[in-house]
N, C-alpha and C. Protein backbone atom coordinates (compact mmCIF):
# COMPACT_ATOMS: atom_id res chain seq x y z
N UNK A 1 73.13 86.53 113.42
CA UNK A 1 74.25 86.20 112.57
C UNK A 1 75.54 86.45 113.34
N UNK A 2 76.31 85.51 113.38
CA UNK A 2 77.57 85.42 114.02
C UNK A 2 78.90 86.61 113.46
N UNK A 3 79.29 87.51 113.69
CA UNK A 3 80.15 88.45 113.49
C UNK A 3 81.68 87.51 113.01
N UNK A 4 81.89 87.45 111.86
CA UNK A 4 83.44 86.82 111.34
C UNK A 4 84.81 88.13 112.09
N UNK A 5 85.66 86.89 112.37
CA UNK A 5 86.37 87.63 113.05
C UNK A 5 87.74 86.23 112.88
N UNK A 6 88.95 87.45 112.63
CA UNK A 6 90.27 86.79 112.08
C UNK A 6 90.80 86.29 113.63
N UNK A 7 90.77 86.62 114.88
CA UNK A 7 91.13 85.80 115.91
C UNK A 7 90.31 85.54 117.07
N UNK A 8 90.40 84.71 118.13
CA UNK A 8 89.65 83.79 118.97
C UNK A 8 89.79 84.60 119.64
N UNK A 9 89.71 85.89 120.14
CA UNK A 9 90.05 86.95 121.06
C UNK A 9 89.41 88.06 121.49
N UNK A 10 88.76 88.59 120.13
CA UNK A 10 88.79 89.41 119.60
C UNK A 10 87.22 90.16 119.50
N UNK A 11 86.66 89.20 119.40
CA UNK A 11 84.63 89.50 119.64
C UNK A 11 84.32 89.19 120.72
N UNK A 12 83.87 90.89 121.56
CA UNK A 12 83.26 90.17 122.36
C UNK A 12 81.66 90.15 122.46
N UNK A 13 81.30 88.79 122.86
CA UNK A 13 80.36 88.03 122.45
C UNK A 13 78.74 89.22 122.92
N UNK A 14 79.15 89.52 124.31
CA UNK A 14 77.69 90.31 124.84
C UNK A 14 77.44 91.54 124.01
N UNK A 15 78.46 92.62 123.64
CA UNK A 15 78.26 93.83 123.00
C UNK A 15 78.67 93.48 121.23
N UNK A 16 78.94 92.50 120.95
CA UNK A 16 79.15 92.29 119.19
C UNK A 16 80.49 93.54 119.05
N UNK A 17 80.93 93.80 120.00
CA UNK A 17 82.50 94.84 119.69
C UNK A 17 83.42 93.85 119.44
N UNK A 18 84.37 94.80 118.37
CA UNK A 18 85.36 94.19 117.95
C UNK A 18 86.50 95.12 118.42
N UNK A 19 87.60 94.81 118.97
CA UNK A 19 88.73 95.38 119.63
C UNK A 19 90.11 95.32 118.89
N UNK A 20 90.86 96.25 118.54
CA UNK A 20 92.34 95.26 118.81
C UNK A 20 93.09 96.68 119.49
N UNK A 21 94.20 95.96 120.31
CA UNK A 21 95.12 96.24 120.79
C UNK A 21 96.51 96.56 120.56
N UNK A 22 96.61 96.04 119.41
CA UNK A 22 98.22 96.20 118.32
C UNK A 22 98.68 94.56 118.18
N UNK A 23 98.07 94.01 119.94
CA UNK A 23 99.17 92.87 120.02
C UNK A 23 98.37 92.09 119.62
N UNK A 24 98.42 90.80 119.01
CA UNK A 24 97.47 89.72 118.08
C UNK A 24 97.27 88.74 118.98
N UNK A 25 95.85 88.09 119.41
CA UNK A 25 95.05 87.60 120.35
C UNK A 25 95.58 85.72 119.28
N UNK A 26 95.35 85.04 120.04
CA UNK A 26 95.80 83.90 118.87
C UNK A 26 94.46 83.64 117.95
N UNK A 27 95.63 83.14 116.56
CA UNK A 27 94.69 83.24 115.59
C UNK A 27 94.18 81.82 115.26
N UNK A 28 92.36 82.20 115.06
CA UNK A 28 91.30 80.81 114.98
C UNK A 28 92.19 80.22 114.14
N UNK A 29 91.36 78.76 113.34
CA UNK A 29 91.99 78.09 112.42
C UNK A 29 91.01 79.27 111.22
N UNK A 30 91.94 79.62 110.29
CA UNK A 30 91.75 80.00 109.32
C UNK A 30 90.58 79.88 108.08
N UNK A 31 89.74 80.14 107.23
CA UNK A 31 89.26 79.44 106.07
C UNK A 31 89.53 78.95 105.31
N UNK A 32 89.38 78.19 104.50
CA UNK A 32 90.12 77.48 103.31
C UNK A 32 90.67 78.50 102.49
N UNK A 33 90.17 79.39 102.17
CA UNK A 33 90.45 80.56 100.90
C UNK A 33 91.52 81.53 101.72
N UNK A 34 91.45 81.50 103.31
CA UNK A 34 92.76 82.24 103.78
C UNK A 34 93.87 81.67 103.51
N UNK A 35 93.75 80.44 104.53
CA UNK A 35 94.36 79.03 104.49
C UNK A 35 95.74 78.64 103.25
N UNK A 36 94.72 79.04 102.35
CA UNK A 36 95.76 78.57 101.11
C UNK A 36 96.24 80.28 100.77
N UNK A 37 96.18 81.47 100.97
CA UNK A 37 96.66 82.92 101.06
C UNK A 37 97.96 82.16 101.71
N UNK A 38 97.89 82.41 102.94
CA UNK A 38 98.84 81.96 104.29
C UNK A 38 99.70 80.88 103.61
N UNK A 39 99.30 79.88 103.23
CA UNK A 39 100.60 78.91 102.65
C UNK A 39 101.22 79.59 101.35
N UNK A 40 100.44 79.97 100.82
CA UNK A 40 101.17 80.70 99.60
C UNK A 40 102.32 81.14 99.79
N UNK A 41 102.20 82.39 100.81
CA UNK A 41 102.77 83.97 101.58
C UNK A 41 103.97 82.93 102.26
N UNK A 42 103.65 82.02 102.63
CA UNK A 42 105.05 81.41 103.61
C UNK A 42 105.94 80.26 102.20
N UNK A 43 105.55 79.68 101.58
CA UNK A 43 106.30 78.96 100.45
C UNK A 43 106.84 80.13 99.98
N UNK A 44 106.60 81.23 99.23
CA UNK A 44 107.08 82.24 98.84
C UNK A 44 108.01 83.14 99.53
N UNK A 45 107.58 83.32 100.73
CA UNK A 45 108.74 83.88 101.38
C UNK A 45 109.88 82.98 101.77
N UNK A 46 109.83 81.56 101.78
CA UNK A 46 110.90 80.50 102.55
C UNK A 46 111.82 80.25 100.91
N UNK A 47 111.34 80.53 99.26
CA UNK A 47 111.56 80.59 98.50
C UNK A 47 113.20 80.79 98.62
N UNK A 48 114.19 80.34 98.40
CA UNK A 48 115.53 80.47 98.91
C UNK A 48 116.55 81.15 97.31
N UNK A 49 115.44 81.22 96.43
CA UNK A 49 115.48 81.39 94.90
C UNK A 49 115.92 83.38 95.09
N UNK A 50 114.94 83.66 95.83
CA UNK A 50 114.65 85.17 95.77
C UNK A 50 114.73 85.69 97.27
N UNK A 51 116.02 86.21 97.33
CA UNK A 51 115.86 86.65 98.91
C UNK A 51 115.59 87.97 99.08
N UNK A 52 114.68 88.87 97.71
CA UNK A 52 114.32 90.25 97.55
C UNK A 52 113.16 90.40 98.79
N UNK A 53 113.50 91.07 99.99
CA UNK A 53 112.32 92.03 100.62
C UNK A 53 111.26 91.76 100.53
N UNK A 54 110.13 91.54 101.24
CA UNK A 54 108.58 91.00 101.01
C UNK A 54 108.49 93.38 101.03
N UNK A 55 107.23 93.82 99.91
CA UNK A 55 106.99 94.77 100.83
C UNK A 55 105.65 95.09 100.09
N UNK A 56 104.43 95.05 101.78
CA UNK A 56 103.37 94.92 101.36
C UNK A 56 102.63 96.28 101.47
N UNK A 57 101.91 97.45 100.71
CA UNK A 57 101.30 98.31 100.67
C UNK A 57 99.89 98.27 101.71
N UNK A 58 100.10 99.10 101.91
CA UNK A 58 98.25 98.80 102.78
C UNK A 58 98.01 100.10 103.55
N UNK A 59 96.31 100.46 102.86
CA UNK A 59 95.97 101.68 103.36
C UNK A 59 95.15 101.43 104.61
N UNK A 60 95.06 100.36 104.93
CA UNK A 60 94.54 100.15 106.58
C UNK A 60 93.22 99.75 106.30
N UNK A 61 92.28 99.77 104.81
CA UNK A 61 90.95 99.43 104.50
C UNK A 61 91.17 97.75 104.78
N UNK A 62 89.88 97.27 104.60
CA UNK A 62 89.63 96.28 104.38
C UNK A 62 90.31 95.31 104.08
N UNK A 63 90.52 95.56 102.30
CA UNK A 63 90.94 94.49 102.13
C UNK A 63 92.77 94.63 102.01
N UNK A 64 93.42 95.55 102.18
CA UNK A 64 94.78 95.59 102.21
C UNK A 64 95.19 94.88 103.86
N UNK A 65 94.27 95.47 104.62
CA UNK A 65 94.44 95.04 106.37
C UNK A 65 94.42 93.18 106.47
N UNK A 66 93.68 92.43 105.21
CA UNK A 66 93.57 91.19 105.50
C UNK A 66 94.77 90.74 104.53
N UNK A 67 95.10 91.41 103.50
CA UNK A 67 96.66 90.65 102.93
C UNK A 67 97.63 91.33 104.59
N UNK A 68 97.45 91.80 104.88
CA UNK A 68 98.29 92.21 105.96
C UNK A 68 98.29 91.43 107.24
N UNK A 69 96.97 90.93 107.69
CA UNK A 69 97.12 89.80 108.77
C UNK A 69 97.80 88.66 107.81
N UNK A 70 97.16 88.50 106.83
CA UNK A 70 97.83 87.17 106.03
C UNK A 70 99.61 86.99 106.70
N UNK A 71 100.01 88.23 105.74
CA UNK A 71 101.52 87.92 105.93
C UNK A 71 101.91 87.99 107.35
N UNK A 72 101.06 88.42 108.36
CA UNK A 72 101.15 88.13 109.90
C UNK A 72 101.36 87.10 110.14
N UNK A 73 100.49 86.38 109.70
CA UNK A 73 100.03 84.88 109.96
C UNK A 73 101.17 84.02 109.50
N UNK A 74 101.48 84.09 108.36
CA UNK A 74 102.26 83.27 107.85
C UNK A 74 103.95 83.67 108.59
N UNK A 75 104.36 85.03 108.79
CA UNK A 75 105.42 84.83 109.44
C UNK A 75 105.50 84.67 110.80
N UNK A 76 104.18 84.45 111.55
CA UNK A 76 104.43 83.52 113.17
C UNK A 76 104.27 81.93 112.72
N UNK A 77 104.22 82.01 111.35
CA UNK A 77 104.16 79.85 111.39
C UNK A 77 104.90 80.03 111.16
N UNK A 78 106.38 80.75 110.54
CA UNK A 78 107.35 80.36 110.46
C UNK A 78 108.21 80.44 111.31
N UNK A 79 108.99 79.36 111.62
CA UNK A 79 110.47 79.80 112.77
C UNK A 79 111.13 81.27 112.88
N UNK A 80 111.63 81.24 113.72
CA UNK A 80 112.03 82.51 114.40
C UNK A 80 113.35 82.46 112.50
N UNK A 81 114.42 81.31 113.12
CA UNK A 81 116.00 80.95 112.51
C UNK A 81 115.48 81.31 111.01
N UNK A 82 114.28 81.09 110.17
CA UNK A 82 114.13 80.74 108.75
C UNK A 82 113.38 81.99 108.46
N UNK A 83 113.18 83.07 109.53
CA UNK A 83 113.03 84.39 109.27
C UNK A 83 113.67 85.35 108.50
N UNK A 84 114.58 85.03 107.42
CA UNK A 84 115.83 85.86 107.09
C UNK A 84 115.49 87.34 105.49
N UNK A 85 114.40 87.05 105.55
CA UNK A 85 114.07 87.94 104.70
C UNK A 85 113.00 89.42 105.40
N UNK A 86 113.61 90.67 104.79
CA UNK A 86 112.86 91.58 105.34
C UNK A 86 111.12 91.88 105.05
N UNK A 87 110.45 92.31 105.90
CA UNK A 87 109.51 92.35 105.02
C UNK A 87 108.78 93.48 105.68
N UNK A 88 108.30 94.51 104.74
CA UNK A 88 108.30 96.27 104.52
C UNK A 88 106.93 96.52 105.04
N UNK A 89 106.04 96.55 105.91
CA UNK A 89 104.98 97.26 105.73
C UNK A 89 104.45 98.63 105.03
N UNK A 90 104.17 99.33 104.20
CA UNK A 90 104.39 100.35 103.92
C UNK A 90 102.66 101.01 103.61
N UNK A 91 102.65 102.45 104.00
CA UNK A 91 101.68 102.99 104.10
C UNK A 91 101.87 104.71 103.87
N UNK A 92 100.97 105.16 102.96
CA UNK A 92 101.19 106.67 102.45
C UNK A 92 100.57 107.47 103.34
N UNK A 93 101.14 108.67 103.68
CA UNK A 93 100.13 109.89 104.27
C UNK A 93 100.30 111.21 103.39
N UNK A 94 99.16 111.45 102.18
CA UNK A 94 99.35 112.03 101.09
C UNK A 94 98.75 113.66 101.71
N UNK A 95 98.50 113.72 103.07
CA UNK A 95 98.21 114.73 103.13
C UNK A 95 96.40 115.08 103.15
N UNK A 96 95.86 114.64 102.53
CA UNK A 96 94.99 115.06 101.91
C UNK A 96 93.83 114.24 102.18
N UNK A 97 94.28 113.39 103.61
CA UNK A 97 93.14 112.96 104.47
C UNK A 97 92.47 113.41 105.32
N UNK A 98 91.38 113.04 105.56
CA UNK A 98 90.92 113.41 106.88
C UNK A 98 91.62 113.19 108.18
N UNK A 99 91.89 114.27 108.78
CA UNK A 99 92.73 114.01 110.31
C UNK A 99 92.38 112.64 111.02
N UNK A 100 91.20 112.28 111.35
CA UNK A 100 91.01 111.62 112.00
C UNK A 100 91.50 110.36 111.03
N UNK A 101 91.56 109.93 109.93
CA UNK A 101 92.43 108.57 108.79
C UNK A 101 93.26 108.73 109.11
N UNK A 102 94.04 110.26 108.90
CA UNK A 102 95.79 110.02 108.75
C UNK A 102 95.83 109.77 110.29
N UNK A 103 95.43 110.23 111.29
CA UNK A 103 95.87 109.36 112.64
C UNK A 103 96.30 108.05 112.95
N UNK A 104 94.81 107.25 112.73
CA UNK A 104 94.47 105.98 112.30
C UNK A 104 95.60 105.23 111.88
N UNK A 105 96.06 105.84 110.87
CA UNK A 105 97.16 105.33 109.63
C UNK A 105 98.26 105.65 111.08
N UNK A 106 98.74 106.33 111.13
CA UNK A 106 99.99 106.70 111.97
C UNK A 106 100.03 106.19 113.09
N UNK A 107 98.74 105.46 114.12
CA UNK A 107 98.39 104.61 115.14
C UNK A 107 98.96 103.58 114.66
N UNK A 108 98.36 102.67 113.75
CA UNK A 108 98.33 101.29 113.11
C UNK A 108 100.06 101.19 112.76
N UNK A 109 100.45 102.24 112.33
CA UNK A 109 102.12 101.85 111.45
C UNK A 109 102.89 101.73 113.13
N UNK A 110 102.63 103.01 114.21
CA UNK A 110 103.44 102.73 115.07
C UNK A 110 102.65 101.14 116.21
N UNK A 111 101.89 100.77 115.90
CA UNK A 111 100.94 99.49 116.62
C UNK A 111 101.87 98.45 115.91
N UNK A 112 101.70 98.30 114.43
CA UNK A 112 102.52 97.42 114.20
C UNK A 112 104.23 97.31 114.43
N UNK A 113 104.76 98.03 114.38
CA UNK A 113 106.21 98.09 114.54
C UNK A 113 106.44 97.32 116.33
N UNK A 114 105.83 98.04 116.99
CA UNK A 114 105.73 98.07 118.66
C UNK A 114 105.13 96.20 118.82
N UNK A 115 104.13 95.61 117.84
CA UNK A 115 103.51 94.56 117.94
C UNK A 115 104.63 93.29 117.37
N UNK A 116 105.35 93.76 116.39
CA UNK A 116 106.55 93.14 115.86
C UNK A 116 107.62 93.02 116.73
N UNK A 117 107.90 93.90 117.29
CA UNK A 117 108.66 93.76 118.45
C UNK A 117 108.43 92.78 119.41
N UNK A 118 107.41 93.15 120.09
CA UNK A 118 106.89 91.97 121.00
C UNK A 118 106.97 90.92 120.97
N UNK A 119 106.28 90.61 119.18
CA UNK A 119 106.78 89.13 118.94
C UNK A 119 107.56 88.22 118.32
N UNK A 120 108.66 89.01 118.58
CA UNK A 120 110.02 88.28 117.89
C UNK A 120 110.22 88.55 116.50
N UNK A 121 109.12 89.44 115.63
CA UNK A 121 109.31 89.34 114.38
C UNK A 121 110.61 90.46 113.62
N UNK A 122 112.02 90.17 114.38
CA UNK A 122 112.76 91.55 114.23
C UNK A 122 112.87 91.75 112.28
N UNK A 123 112.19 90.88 111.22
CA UNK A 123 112.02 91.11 109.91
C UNK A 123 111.19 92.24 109.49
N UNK A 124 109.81 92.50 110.63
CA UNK A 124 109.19 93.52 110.29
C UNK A 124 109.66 94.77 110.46
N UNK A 125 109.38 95.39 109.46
CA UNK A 125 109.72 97.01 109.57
C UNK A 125 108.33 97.68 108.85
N UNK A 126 107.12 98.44 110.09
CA UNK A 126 106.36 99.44 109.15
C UNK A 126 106.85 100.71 108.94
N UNK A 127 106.56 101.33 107.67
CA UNK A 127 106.56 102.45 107.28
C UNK A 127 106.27 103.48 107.00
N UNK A 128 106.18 104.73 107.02
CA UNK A 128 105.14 105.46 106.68
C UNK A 128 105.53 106.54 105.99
N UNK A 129 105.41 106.49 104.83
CA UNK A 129 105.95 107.22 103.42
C UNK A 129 104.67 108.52 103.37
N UNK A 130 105.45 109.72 103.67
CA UNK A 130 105.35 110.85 102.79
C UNK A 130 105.55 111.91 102.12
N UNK A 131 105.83 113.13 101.14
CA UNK A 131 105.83 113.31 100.21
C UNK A 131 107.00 114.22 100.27
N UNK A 132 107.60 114.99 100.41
CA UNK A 132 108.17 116.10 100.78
C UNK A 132 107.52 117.60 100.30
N UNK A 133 107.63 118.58 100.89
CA UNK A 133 106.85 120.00 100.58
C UNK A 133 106.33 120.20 99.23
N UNK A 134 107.50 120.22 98.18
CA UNK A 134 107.28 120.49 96.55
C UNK A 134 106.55 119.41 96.10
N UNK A 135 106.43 117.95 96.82
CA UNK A 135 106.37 117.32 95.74
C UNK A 135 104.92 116.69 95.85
N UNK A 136 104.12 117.39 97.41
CA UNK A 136 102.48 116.99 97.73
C UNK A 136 101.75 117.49 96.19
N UNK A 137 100.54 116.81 96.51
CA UNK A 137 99.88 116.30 95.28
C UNK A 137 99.33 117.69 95.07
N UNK A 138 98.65 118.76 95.87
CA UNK A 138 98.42 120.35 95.85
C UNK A 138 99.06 120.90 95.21
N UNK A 139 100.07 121.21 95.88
CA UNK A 139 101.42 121.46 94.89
C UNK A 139 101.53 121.54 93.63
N UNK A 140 101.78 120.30 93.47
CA UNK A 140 101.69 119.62 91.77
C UNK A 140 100.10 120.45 90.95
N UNK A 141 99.41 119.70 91.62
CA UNK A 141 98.15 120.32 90.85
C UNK A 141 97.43 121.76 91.12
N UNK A 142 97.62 122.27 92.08
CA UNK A 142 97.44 123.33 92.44
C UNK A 142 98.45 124.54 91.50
N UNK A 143 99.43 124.53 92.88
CA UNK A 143 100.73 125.14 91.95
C UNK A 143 101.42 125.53 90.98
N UNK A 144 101.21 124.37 89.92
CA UNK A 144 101.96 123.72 88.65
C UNK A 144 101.13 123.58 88.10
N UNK A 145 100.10 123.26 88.06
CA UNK A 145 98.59 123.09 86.62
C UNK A 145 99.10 121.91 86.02
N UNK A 146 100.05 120.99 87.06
CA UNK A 146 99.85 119.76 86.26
C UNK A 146 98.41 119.11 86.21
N UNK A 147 98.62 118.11 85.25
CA UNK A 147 97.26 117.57 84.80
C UNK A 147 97.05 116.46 85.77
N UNK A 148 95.62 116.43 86.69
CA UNK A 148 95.74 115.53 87.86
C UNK A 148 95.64 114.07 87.04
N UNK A 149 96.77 112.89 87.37
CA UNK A 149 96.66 111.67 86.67
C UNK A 149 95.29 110.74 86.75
N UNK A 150 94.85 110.39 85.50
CA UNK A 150 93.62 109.20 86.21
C UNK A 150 94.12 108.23 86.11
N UNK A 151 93.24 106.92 86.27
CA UNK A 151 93.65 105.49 86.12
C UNK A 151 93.79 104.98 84.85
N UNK A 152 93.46 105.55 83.31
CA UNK A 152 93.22 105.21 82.38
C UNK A 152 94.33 106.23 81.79
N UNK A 153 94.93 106.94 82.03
CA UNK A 153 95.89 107.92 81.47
C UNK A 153 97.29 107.24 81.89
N UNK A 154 97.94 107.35 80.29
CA UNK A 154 99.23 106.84 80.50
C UNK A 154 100.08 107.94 81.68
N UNK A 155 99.58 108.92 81.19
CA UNK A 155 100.66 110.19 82.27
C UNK A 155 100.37 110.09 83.68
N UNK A 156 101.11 109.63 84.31
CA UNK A 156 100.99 109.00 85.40
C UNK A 156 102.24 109.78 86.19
N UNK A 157 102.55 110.83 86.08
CA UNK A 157 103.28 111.39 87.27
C UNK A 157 103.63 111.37 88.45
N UNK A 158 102.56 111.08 89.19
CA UNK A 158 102.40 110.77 90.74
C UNK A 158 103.60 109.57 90.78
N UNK A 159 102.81 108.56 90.31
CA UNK A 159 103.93 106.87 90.37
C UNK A 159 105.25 106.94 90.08
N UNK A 160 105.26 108.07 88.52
CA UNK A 160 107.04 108.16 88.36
C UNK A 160 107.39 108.88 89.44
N UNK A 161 107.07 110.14 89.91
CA UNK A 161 107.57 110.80 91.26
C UNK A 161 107.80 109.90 92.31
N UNK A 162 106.63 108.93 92.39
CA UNK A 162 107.09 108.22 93.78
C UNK A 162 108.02 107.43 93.95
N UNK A 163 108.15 106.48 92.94
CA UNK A 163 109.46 105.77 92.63
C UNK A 163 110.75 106.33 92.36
N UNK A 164 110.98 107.52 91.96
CA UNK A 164 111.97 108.28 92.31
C UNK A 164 112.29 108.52 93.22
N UNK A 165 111.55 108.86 94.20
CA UNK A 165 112.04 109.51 95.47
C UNK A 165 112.08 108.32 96.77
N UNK A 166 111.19 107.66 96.55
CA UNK A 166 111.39 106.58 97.45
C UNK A 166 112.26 105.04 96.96
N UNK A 167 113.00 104.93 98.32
CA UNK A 167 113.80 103.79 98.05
C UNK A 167 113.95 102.86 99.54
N UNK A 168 113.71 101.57 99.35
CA UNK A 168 113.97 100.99 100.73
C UNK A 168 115.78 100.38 100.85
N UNK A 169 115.71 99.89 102.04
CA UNK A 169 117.55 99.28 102.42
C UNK A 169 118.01 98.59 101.83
């Protein structure tokens, strides 16, 4: 079975390894179901209606890493000149990873910034959002006996905290 792989570069064929480097190998022709992702991501960003910030979350898994080549993709089809909107990479380090993730995470944010550079994309900016002393999630729940939030609970603390404290340009 043939190993799927987002660029022509990138598998190599004798050991089935997959590599990257930061810098993006050129990309195959796409799938239909990317294909139409990628046109989406570029009509929407060329959108002249809304010149609000693209800013895309991504914990480096799976499937956040492929909306993330997406919007790769779509801003090298677009011209350098029709580049005029920012667009945020953004990524959390809550602390409370395994060393060897939060690395990973902190590789990938400074890979991309350094990879944006390279290729003209001066719109990209990655980020890497985290918490300040009082306000880590230990803290809170440790500390404070707040009640840790679930997904089904309106009390959602974490999200109001984060949106408080974080703000982009």
């Amino acid at each position: 079975m043939e190993q799927l792989s987002f660029f022509s570069d990138e598998v190599d064929s004798a050991s089935k390894t997959t590599t990257f480097t930061g810098i993006l190998p050129p990309i195959k022709p796409a799938s239909n179901a990317i294909r139409v992702v990628i046109e989406n991501i570029k009509e929407a960003y060329l959108d002249r209606k809304n010149q609000m910030p693209f800013v895309v979350t991504t914990s480096f898994g799976k499937d956040s890493t492929l909306l993330c080549l997406c919007m790769w993709g779509a801003l090298l089809e677009i011209p350098a000149n029709l580049r005029l909107r920012k667009v945020y990479f953004i990524s959390s380090d809550t602390g409370l990873e395994h060393p060897n993730l939060t690395k990973y995470v902190h590789d990938s944010i400074n890979k991309m910034n350094q990879s944006a550079a390279e290729q003209g994309l001066d719109c990209v900016e990655a980020i890497l959002v985290e918490p300040n002393q009082n306000e880590k999630f230990a803290r809170k729940v440790i500390g404070h006996g707040l009640v840790m939030p679930s997904s089904k609970s309106p009390f959602r603390w974490c999200t109001d905290k984060w949106s408080a404290t974080c703000s982009l340009n």
